[in-house]
N, C-alpha and C. Protein backbone atom coordinates (compact mmCIF):
# COMPACT_ATOMS: atom_id res chain seq x y z
N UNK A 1 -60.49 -30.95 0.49
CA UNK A 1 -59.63 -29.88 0.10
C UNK A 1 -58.17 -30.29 0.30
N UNK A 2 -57.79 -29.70 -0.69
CA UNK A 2 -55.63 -30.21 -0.40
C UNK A 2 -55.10 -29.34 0.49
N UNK A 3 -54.15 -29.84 1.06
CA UNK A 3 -53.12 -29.21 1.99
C UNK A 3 -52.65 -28.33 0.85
N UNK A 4 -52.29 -26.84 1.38
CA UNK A 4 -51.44 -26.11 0.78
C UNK A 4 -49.28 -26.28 1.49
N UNK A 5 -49.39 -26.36 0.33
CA UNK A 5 -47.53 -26.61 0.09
C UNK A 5 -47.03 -26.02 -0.60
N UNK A 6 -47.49 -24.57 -0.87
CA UNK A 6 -47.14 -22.99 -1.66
C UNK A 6 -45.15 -23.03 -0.73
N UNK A 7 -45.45 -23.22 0.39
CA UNK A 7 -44.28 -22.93 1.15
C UNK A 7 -42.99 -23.95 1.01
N UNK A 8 -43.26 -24.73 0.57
CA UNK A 8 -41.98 -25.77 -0.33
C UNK A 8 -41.98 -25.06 -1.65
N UNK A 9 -42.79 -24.40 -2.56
CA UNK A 9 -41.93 -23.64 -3.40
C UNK A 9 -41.44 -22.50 -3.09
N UNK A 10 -41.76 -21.67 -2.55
CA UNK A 10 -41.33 -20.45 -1.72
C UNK A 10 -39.87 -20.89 -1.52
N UNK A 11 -40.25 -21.92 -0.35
CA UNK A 11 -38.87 -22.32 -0.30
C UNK A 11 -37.28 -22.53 -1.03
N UNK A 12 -38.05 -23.37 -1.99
CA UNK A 12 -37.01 -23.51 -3.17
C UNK A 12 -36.68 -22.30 -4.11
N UNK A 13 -37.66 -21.50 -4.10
CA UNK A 13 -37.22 -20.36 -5.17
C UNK A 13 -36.63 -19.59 -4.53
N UNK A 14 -36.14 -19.44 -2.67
CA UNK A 14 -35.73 -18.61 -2.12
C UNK A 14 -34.25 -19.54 -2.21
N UNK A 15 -33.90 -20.76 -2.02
CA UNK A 15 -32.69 -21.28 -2.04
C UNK A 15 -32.07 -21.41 -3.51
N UNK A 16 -32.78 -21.66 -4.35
CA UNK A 16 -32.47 -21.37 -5.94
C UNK A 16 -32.22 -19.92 -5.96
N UNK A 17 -32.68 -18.59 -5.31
CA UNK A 17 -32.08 -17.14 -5.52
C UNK A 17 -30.73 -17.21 -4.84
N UNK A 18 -30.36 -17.78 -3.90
CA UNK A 18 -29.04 -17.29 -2.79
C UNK A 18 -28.38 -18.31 -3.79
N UNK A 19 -28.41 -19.56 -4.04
CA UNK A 19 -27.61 -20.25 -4.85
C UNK A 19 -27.06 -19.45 -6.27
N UNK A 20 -27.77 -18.68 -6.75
CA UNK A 20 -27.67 -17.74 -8.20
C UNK A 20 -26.87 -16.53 -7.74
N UNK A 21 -27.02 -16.19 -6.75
CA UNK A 21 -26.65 -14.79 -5.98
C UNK A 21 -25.09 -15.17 -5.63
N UNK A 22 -24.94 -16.65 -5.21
CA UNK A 22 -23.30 -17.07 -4.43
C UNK A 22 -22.73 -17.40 -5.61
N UNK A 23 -23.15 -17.59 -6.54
CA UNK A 23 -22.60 -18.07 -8.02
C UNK A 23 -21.85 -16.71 -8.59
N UNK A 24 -23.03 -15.67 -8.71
CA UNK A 24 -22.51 -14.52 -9.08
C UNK A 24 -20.92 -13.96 -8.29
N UNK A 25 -21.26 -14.24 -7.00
CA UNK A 25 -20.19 -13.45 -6.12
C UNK A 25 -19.18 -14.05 -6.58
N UNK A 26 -19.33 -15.47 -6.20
CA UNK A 26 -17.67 -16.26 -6.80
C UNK A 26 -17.66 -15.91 -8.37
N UNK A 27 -17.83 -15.84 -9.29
CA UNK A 27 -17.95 -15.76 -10.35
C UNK A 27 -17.13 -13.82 -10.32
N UNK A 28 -17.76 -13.46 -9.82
CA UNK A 28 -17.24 -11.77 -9.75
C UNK A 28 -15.92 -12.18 -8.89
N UNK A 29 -15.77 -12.65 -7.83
CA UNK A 29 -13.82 -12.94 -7.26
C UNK A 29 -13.46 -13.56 -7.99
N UNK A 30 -13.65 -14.82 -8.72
CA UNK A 30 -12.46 -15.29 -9.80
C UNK A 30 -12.22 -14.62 -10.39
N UNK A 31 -12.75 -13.59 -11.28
CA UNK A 31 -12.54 -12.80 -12.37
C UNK A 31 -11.96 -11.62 -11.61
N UNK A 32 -11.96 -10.88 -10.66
CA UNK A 32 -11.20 -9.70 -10.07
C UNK A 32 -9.58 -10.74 -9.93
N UNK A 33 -9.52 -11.60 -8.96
CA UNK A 33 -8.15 -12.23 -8.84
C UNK A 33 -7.85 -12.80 -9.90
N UNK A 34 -8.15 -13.50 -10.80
CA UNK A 34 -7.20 -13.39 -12.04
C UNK A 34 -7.05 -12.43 -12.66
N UNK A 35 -7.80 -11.13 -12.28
CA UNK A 35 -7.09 -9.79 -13.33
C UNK A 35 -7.40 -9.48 -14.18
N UNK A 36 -8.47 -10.53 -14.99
CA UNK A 36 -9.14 -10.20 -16.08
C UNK A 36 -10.33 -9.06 -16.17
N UNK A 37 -10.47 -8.33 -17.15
CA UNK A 37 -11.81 -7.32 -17.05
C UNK A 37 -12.97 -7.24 -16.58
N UNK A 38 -13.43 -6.73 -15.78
CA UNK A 38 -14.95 -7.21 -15.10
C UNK A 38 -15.72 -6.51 -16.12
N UNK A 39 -16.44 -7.00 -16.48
CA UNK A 39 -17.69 -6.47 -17.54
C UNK A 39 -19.16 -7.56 -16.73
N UNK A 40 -20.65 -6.76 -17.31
CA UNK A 40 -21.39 -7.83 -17.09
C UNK A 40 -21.25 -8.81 -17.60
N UNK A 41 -21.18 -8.87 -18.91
CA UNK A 41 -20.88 -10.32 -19.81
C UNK A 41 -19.78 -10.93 -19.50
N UNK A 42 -19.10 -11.05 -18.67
CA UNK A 42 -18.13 -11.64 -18.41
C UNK A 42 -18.57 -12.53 -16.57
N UNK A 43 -19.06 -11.61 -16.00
CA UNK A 43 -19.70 -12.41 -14.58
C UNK A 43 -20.90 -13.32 -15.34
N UNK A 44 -21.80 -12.48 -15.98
CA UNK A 44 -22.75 -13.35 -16.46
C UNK A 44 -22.32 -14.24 -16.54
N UNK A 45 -21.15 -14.96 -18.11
CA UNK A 45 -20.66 -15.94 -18.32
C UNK A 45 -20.33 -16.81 -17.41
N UNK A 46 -20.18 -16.33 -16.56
CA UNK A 46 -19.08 -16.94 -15.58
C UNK A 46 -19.57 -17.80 -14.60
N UNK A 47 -20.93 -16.86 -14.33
CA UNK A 47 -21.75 -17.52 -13.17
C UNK A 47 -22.89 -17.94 -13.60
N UNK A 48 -23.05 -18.14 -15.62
CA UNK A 48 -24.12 -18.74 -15.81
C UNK A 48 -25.38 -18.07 -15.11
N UNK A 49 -25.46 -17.01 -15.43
CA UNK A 49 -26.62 -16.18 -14.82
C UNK A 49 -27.09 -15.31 -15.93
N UNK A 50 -28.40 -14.67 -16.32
CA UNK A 50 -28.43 -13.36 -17.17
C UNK A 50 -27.54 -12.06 -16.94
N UNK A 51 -27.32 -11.30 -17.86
CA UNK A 51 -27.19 -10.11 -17.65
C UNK A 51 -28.16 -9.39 -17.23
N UNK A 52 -29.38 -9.19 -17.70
CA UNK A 52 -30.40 -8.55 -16.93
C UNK A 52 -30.75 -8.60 -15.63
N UNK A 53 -30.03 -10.49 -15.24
CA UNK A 53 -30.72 -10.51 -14.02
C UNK A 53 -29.75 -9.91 -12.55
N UNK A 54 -28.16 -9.60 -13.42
CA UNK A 54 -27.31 -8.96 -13.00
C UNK A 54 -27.32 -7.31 -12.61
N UNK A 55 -27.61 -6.94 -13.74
CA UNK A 55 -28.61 -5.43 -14.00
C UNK A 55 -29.57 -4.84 -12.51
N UNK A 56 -30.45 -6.55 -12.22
CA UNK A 56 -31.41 -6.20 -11.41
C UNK A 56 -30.91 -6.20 -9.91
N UNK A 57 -29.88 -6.51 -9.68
CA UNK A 57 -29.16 -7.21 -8.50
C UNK A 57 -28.59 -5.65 -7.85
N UNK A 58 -29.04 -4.79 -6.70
CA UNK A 58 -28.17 -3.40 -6.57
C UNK A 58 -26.79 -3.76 -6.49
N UNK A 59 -26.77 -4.74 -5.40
CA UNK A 59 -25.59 -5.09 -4.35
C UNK A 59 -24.74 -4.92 -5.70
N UNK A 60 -24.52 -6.39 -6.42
CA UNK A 60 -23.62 -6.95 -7.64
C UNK A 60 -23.58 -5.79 -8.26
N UNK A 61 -24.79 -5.07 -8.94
CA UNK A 61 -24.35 -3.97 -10.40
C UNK A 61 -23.07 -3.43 -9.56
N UNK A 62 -23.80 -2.50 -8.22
CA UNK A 62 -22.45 -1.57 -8.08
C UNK A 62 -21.18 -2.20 -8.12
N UNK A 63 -21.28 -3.22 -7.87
CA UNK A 63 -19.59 -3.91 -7.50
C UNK A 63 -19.06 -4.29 -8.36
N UNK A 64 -20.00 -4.45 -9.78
CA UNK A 64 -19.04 -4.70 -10.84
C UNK A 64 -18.92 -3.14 -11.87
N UNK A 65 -19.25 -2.34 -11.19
CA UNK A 65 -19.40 -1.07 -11.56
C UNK A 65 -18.17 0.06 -11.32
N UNK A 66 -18.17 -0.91 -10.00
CA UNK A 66 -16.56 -0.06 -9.09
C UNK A 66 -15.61 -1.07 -9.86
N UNK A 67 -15.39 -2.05 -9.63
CA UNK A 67 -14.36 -2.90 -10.52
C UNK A 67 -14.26 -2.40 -11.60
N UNK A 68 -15.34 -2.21 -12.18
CA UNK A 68 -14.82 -1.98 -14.12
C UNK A 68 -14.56 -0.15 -14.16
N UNK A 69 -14.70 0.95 -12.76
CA UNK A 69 -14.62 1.76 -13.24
C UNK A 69 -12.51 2.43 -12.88
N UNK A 70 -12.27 1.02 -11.86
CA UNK A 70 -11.03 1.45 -11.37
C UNK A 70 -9.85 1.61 -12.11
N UNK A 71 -8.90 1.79 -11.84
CA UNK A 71 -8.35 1.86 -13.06
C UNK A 71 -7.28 0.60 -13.08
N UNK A 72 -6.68 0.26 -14.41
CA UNK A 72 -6.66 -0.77 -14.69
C UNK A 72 -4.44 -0.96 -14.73
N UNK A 73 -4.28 -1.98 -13.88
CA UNK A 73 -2.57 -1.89 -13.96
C UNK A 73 -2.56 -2.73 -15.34
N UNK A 74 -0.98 -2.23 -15.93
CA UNK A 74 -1.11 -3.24 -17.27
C UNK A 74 0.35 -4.30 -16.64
N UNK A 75 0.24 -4.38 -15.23
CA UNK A 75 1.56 -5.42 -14.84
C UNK A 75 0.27 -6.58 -14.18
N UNK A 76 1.06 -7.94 -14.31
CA UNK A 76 0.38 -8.44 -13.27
C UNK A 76 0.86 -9.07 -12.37
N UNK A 77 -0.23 -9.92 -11.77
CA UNK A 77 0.40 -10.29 -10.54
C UNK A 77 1.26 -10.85 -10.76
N UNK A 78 2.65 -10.96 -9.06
CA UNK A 78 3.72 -11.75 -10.18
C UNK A 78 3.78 -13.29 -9.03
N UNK A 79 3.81 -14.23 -10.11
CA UNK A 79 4.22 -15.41 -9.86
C UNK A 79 4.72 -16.36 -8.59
N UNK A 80 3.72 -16.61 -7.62
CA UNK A 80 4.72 -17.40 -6.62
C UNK A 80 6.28 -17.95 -6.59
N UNK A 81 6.16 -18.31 -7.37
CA UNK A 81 8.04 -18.59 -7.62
C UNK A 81 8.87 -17.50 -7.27
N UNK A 82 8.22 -16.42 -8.19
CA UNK A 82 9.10 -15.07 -8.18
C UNK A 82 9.31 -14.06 -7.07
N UNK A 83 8.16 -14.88 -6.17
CA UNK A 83 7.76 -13.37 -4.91
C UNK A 83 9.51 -13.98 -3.95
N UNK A 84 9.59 -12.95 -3.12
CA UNK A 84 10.77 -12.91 -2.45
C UNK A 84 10.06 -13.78 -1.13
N UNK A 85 11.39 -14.78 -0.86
CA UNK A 85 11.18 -15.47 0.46
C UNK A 85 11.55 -14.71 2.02
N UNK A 86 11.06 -15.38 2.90
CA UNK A 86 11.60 -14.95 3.87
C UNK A 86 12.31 -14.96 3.82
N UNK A 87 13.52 -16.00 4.19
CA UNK A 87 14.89 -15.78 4.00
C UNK A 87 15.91 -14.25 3.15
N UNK A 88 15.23 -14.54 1.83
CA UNK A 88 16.24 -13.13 0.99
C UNK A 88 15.58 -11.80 1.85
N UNK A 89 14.37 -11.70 2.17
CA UNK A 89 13.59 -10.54 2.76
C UNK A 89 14.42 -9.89 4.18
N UNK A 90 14.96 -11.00 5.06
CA UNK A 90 15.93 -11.06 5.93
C UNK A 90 16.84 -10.65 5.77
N UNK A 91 17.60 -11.28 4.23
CA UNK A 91 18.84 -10.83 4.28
C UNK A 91 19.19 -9.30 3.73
N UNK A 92 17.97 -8.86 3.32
CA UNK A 92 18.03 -7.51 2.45
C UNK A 92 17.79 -6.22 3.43
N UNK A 93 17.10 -6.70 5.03
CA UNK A 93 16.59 -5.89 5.93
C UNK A 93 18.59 -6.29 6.60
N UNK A 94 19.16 -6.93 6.74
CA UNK A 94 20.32 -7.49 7.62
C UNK A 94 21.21 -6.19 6.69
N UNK A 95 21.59 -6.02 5.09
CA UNK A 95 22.01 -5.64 5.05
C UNK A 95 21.59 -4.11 4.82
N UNK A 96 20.37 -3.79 4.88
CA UNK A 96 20.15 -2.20 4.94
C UNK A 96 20.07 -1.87 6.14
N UNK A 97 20.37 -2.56 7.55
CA UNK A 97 21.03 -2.46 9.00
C UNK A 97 22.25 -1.73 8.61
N UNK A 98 23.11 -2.97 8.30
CA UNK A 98 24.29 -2.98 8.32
C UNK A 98 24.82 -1.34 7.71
N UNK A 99 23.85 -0.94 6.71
CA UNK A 99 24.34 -0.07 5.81
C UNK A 99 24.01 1.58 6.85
N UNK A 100 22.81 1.75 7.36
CA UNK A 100 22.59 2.15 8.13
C UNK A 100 23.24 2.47 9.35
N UNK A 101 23.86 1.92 9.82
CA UNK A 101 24.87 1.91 10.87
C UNK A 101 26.57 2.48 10.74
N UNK A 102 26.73 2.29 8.77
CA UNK A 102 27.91 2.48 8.70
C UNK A 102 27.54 4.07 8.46
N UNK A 103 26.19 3.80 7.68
CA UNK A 103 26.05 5.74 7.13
C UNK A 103 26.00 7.04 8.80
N UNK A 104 25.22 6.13 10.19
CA UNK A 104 25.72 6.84 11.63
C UNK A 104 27.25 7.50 11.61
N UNK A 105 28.30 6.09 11.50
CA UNK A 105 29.29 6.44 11.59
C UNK A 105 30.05 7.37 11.18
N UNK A 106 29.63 7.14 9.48
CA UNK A 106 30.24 8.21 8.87
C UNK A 106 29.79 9.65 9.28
N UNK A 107 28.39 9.43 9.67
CA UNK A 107 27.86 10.94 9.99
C UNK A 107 28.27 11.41 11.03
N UNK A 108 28.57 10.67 12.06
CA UNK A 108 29.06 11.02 13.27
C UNK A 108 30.87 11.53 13.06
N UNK A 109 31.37 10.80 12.11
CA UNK A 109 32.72 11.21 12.40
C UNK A 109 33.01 12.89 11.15
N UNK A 110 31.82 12.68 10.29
CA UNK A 110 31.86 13.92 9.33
C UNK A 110 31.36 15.59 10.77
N UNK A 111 30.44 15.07 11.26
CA UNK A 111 30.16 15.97 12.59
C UNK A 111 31.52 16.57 13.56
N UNK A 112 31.57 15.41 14.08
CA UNK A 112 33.80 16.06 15.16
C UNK A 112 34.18 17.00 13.96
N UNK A 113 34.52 16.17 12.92
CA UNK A 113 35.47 16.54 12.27
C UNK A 113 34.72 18.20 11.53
N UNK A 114 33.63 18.18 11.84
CA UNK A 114 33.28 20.25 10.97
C UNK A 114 33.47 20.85 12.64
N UNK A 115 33.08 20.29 13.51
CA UNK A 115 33.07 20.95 15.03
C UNK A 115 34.41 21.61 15.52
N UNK A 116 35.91 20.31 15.23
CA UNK A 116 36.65 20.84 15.19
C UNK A 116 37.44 21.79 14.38
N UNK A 117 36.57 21.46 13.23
CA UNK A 117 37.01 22.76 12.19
C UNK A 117 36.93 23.75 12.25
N UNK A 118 35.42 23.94 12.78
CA UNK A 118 34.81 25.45 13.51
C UNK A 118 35.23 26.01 14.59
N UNK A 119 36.00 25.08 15.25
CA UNK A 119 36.14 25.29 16.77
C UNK A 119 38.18 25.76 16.95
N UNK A 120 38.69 25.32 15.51
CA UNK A 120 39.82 25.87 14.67
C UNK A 120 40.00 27.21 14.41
N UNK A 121 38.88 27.57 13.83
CA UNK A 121 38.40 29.18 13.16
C UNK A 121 38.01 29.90 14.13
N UNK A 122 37.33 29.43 15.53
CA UNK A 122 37.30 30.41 16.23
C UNK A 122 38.21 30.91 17.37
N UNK A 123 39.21 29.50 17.44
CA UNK A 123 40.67 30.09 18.11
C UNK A 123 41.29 30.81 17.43
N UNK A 124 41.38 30.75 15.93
CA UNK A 124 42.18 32.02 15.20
C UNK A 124 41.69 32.64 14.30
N UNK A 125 40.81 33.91 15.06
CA UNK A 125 40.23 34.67 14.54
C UNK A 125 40.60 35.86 13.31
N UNK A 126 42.05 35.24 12.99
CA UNK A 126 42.59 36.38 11.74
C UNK A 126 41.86 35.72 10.61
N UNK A 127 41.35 34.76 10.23
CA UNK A 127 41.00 34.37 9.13
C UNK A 127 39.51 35.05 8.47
N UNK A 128 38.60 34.11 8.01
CA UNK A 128 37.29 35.24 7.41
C UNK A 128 36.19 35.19 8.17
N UNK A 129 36.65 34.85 9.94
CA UNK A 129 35.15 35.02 10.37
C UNK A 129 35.58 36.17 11.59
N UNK A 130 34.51 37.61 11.38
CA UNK A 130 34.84 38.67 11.84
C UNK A 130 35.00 38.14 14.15
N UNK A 131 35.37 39.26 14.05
CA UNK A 131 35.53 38.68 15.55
C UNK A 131 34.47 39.57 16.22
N UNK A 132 33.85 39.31 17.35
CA UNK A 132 32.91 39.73 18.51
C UNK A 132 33.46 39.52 19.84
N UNK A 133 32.83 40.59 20.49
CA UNK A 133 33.48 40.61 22.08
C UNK A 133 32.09 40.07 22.64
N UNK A 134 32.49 39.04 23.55
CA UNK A 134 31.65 38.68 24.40
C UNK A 134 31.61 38.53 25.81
N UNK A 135 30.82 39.12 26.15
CA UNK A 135 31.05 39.10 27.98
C UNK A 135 31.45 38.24 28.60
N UNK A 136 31.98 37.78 29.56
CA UNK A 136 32.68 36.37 30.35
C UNK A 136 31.86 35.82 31.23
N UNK A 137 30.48 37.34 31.72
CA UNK A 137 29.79 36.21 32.42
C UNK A 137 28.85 35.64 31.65
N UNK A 138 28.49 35.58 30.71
CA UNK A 138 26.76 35.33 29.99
C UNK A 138 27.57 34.51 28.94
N UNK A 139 26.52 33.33 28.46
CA UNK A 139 26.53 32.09 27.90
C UNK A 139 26.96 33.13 26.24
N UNK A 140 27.75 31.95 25.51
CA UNK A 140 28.16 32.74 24.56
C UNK A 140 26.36 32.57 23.90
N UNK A 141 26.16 33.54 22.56
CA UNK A 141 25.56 33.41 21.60
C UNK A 141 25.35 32.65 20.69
N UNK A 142 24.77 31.81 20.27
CA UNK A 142 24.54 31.01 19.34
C UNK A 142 23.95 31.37 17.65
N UNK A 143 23.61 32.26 17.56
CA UNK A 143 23.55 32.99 16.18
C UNK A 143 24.70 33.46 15.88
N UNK A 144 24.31 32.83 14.43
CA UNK A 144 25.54 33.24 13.82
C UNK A 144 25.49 34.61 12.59
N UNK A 145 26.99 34.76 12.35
CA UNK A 145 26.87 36.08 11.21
C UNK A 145 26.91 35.16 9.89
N UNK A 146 26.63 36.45 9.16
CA UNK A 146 26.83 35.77 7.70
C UNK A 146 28.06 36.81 6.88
């Protein structure tokens, strides 16, 4: 009687499936990162696999299911050359500091300058803000009239 060696094909048809299965996956990321349309016929192609046998796959259908149902930018990626370096990225954060700091200033000196305005109007109360008596011992009021 022969030795059975069922388990060397087993074998191989189980490393021939994960080999078909890793084909598909890369085959489905090239085609998401270059941007192009995910369709089955297009992984199929890609990874040299059936469509049906894509069909049969849960994991893969859904994932090329969510890809093809997302929605689609009509910009693309842009160009290593074009992306901003560290350097300019630096200098664009250095000067929205800079800008930041001057807009404090100004805010701070636009602030004195209404405080003492207000603080103008209420030493001379003939003008258009009515006058109130306030007790001398208790903190003045902070609401205002209209």
């Amino acid at each position: 009687m022969r030795a059975d060696n069922s388990h060397h094909v087993v074998a191989a048809a189980r490393q021939r499936s994960r080999a078909t299965k890793n084909r598909a996956v890369v085959a489905l990321r090239k085609l998401d990162n270059a941007g192009t349309q995910i369709s089955f016929d297009a992984v199929a192609r890609e990874a040299r696999v059936s469509r049906s046998w894509l069909y049969n796959q849960p994991d893969l259908r859904a994932e090329i299911e969510r890809l093809r149902s997302r929605p689609r930018t009509t910009t693309r990626p842009v160009p290593d050359r074009q992306r901003a370096t560290d350097a300019s990225l630096r200098q664009r954060l250095q000067l929205a500091t800079t800008r930041i700091r001057e807009l404090e200033t100004d805010n701070r000196r636009l602030r004195n300058a209404l405080a003492q305005a207000l603080g103008e109007r209420r030493t001379n109360p003939g003008r258009d803000t009515p006058t109130r008596s306030i007790p001398t011992d208790a903190e003045p009021s902070r609401t205002t009239t209209s």
